[in-house]
Protein backbone atom coordinates (compact mmCIF):
# COMPACT_ATOMS: atom_id res chain seq x y z
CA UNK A 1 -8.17 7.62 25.91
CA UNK A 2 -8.74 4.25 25.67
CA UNK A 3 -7.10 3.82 21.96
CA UNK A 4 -3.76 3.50 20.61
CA UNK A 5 -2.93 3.00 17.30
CA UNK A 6 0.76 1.46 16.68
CA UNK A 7 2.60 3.52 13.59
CA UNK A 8 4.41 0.65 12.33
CA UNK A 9 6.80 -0.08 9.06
CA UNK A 10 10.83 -0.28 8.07
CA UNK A 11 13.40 2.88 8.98
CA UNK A 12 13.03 5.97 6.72
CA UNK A 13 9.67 5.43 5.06
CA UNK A 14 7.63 8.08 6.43
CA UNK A 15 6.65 7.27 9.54
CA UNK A 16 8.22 10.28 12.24
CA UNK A 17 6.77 12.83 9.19
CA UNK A 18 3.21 10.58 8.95
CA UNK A 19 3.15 11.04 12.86
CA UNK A 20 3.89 14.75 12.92
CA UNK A 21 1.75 15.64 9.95
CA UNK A 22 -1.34 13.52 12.22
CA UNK A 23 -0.24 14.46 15.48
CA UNK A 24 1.45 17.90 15.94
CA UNK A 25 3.81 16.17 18.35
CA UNK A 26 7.07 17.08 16.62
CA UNK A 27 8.89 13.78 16.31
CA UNK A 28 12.54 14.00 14.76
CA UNK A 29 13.16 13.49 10.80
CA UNK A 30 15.94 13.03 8.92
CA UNK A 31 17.14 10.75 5.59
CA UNK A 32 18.63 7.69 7.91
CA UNK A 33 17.82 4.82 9.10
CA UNK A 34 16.88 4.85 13.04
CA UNK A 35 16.29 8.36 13.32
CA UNK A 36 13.36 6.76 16.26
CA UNK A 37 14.96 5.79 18.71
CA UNK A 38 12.35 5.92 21.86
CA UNK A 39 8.85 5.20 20.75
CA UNK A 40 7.12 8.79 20.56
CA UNK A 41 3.65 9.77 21.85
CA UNK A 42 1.23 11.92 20.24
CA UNK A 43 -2.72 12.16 19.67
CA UNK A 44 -4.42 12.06 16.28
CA UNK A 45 -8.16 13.06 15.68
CA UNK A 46 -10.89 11.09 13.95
CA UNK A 47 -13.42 13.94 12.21
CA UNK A 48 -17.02 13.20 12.61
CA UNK A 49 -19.96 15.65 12.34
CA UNK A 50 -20.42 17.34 15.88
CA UNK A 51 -24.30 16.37 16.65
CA UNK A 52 -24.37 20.01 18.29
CA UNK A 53 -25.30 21.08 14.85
CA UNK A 54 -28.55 18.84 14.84
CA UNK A 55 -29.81 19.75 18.29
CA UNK A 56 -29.18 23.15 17.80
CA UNK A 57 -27.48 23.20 20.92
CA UNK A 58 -24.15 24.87 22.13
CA UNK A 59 -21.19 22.50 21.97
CA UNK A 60 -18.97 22.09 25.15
CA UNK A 61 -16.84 18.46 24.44
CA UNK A 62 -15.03 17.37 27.50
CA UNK A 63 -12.54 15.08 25.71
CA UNK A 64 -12.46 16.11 22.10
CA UNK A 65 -12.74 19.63 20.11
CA UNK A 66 -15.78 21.14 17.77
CA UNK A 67 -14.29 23.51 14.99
CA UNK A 68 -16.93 24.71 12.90
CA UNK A 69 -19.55 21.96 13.66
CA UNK A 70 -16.74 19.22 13.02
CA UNK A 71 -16.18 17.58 15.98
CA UNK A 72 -12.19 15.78 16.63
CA UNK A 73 -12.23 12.94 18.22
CA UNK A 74 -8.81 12.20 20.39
CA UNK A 75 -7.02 8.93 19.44
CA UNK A 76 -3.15 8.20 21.00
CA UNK A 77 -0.66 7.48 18.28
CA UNK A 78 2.82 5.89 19.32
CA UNK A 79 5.53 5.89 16.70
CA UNK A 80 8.09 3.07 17.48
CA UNK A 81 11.22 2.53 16.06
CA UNK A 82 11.63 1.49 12.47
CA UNK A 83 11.56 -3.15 12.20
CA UNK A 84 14.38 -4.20 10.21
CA UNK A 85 14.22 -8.32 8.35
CA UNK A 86 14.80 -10.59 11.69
CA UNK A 87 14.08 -8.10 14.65
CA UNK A 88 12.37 -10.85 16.14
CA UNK A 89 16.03 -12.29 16.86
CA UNK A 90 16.93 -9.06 18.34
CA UNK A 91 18.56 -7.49 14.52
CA UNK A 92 18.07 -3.28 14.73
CA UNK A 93 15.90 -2.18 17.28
CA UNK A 94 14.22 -4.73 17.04
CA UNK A 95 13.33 -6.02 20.43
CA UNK A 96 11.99 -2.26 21.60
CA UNK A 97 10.33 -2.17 18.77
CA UNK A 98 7.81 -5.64 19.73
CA UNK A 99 7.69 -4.60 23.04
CA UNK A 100 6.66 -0.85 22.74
CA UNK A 101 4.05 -3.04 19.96
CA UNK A 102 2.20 -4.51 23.09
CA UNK A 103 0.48 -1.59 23.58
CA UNK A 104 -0.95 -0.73 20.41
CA UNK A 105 -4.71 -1.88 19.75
CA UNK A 106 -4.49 -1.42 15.85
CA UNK A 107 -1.43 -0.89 13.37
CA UNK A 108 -0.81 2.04 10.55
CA UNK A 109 1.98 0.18 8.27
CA UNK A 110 3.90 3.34 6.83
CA UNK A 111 4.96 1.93 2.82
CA UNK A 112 7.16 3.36 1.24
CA UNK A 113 5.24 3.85 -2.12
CA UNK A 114 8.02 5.35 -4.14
CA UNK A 115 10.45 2.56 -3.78
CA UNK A 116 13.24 4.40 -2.76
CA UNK A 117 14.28 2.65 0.67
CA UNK A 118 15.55 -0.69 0.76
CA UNK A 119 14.67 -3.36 3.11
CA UNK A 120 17.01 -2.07 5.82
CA UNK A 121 15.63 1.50 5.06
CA UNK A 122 18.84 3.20 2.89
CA UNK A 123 17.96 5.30 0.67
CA UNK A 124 17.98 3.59 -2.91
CA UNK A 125 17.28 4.46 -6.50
CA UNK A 126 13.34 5.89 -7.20
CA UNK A 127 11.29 2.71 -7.90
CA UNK A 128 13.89 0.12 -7.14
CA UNK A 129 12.69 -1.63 -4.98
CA UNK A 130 9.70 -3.72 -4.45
CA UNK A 131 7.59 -2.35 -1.50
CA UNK A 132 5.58 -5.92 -1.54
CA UNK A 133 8.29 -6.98 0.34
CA UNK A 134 7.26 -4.71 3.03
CA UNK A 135 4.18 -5.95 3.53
CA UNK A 136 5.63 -9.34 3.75
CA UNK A 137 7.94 -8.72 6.21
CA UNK A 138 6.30 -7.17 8.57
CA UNK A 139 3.70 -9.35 9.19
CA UNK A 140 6.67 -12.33 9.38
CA UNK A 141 8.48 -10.24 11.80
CA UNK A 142 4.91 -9.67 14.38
CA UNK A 143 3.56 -13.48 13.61
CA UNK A 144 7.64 -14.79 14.42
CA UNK A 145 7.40 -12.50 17.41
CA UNK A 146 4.45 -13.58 18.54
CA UNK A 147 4.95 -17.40 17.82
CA UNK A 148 8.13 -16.79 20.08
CA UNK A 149 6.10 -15.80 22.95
CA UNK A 150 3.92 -18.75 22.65
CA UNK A 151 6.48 -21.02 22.57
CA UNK A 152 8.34 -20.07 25.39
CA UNK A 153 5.42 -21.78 27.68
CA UNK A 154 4.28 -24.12 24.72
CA UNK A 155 5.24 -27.12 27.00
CA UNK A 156 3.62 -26.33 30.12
CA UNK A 157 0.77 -25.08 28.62
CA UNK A 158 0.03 -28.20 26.58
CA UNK A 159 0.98 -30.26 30.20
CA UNK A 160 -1.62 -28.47 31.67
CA UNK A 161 -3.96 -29.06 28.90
CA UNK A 162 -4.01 -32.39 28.18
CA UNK A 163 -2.77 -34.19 32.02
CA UNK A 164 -4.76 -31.57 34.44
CA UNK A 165 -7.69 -31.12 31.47
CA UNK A 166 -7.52 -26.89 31.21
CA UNK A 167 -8.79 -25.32 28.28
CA UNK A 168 -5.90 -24.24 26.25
CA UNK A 169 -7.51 -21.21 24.77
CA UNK A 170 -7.48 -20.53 28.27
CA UNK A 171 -3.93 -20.72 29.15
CA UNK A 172 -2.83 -18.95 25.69
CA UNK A 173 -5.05 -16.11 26.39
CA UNK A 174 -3.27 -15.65 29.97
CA UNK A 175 0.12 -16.07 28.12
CA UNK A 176 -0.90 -13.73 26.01
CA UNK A 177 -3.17 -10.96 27.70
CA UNK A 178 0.07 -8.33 28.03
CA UNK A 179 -0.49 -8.28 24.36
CA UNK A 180 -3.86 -6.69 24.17
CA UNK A 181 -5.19 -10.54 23.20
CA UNK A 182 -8.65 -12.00 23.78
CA UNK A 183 -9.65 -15.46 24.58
CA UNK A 184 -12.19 -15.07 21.82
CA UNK A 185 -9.11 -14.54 19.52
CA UNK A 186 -7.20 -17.59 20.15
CA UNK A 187 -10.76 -19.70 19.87
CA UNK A 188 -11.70 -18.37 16.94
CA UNK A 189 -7.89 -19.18 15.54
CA UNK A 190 -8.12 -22.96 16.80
CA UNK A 191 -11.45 -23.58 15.06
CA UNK A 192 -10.11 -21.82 12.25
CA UNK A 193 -7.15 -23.93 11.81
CA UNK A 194 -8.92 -27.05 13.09
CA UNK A 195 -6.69 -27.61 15.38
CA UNK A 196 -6.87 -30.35 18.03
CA UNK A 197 -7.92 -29.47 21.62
CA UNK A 198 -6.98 -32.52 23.33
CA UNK A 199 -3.86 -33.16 22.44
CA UNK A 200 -1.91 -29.37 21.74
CA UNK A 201 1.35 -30.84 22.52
CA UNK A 202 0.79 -32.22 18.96
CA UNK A 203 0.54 -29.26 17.12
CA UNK A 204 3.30 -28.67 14.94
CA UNK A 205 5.64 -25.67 14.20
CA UNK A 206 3.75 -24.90 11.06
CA UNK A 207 0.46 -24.33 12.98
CA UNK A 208 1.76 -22.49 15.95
CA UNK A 209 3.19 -19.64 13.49
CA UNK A 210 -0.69 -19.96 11.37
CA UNK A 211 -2.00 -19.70 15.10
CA UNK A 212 -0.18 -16.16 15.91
CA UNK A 213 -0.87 -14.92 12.10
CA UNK A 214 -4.54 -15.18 12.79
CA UNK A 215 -4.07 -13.65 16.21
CA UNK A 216 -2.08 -10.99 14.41
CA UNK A 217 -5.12 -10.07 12.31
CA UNK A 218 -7.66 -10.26 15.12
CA UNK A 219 -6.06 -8.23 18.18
CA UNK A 220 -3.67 -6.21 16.27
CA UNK A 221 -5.73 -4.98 12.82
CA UNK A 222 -3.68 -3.21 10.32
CA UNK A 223 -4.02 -1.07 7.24
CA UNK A 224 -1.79 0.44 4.98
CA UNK A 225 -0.43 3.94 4.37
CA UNK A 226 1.04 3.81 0.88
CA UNK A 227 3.49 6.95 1.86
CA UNK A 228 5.48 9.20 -0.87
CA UNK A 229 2.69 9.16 -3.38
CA UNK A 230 3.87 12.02 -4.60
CA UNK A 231 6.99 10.33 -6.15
CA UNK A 232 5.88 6.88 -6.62
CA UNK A 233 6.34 5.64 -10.14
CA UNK A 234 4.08 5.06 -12.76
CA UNK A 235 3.08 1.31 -11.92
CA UNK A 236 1.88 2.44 -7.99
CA UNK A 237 -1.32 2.02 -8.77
CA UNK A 238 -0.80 -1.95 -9.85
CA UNK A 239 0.89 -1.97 -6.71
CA UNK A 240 -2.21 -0.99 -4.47
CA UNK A 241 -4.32 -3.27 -6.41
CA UNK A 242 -1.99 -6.18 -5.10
CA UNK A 243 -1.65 -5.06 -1.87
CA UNK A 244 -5.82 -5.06 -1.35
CA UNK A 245 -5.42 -8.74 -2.82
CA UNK A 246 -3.96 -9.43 -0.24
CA UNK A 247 -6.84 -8.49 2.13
CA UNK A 248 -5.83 -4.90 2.96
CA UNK A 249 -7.51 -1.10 3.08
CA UNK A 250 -4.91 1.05 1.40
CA UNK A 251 -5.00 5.13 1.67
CA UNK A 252 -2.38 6.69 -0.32
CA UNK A 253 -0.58 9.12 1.34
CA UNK A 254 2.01 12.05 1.08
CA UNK A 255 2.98 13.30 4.91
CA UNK A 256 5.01 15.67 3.45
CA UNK A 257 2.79 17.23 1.81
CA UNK A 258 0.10 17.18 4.63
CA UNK A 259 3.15 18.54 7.24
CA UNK A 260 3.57 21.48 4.85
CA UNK A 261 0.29 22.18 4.53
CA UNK A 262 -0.28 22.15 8.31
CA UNK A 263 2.46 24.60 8.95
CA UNK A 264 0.94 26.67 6.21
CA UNK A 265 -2.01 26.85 8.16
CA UNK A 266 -0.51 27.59 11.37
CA UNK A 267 1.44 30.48 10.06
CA UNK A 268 -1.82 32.08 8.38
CA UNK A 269 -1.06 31.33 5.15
CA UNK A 270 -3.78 29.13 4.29
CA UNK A 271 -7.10 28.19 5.03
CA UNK A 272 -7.00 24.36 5.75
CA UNK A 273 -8.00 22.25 8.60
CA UNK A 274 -7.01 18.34 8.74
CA UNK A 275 -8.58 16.35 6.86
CA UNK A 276 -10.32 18.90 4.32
CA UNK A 277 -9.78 18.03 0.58
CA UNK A 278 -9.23 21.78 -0.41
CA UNK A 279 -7.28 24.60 1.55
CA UNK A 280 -7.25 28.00 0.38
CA UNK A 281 -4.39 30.75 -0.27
CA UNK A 282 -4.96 33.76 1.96
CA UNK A 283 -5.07 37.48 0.67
């Protein structure tokens, strides 16, 4: 398979339930902080219409499954370790948790939409806390991570540039091509930000952390999965609304519920496949 998606957020939000609920895999849970510890692998499926059903055709997929002229397609899901404020300076887990974020190609954020985790991930009072911060946060933590990378060959890289004439999209793209980052990416971030080719060594703090938050966007795409709908308070839907301000697709979401309703299934007590929008109670 030649996509990952990155399960992403703060300890105790969701995310090991999110990832068993959409995977099967069987990830540990528990009411703590940290309870990921190695990043866990797992595949999730896409449903699309199966095109068997069109040609009138029998349907024998080689790297998916058909159920009932729905056709699953396979995409890997790795659920890293919960990011903490400052895991870019090693706080938490937070240096396994960047690294094991090379890999992904796109981001779920797991929010907690009830409000009941604090920033570290404790367990706090129903609707006490603001889970804007959580979308702040972790894009600081990935563009701070990112920024740290560039700057650890910032010098040479703007030598290079300027004395031997290189294109520094160029060299940023090589720095940067562990990280699942184009060259089209980091050109399309420089014209962006207007930022001056000739002379990089130039460029300012400021606008090497605005450089990795557009690269941030373009190689590692995120949406959100407003988690613990089920318990959210009242105001969660003013919430949403200012989280798509902010340029993000938000799905509310209750893993629990879809976990339960998956083990439901698998003991024969329901009719329910993932994904539908109804199950039904056997006799």
């Amino acid at each position: 398979m030649s996509m990952m998606i990155g399960i992403v957020g703060k300890p105790n939000v969701g995310k090991s339930t999110f990832f068993n609920a959409a995977t099967e895999a069987h990830a540990e849970i528990a009411n703590y902080p940290f309870t990921t510890i190695d990043a866990n692998h797992g595949v999730m499926y896409v449903r699309k219409p199966c095109p068997h059903t069109d040609f009138k055709v029998t349907c024998t997929p080689h790297n998916s499954k058909c159920i009932n002229g729905t056709r699953y397609v396979p995409i890997e899901a790795l659920d890293v370790a919960g990011l903490v404020p400052d895991a870019f300076k090693g706080r938490g887990l937070g240096n396994k948790f960047l690294d094991d974020l090379r890999q992904a190609h796109a981001l779920i954020h797991i929010v907690d939409g009830s409000g009941s985790t604090d920033s570290e991930g404790n367990p706090v009072k129903a609707g006490s806390y603001d889970t804007l911060n959580d979308v702040d946060f972790l894009e600081k933590e990935i563009n701070y991570w990112l920024k740290g990378i560039i700057k650890k060959s910032w010098e040479n890289i703007a030598r290079k540039a300027q004395l031997e004439g290189q294109k520094v999209d160029r060299l940023l793209a090589e720095q940067l091509t562990g990280l699942g980052v184009k060259e089209t990416h980091i050109i399309a971030a420089i014209r962006k930000l207007q930022l001056d080719t000739d002379k990089p060594s130039n460029w300012t703090d400021e606008q090497l952390y605005l450089l990795a938050d557009y690269i941030r966007k373009k190689s590692k795409p995120m949406i959100i999965a407003f988690n613990k709908i089920d318990v959210a308070p009242d105001t969660v839907m003013d919430t949403i609304e200012e989280i798509k301000k902010r340029g993000y697709r938000v799905i509310p979401t209750s893993a629990e519920a879809e976990l339960a309703l998956s083990n439901a299934a698998h003991q024969n007590l329901i009719e329910y496949m993932p994904g539908d929008s109804k199950f039904t109670v056997r006799e």
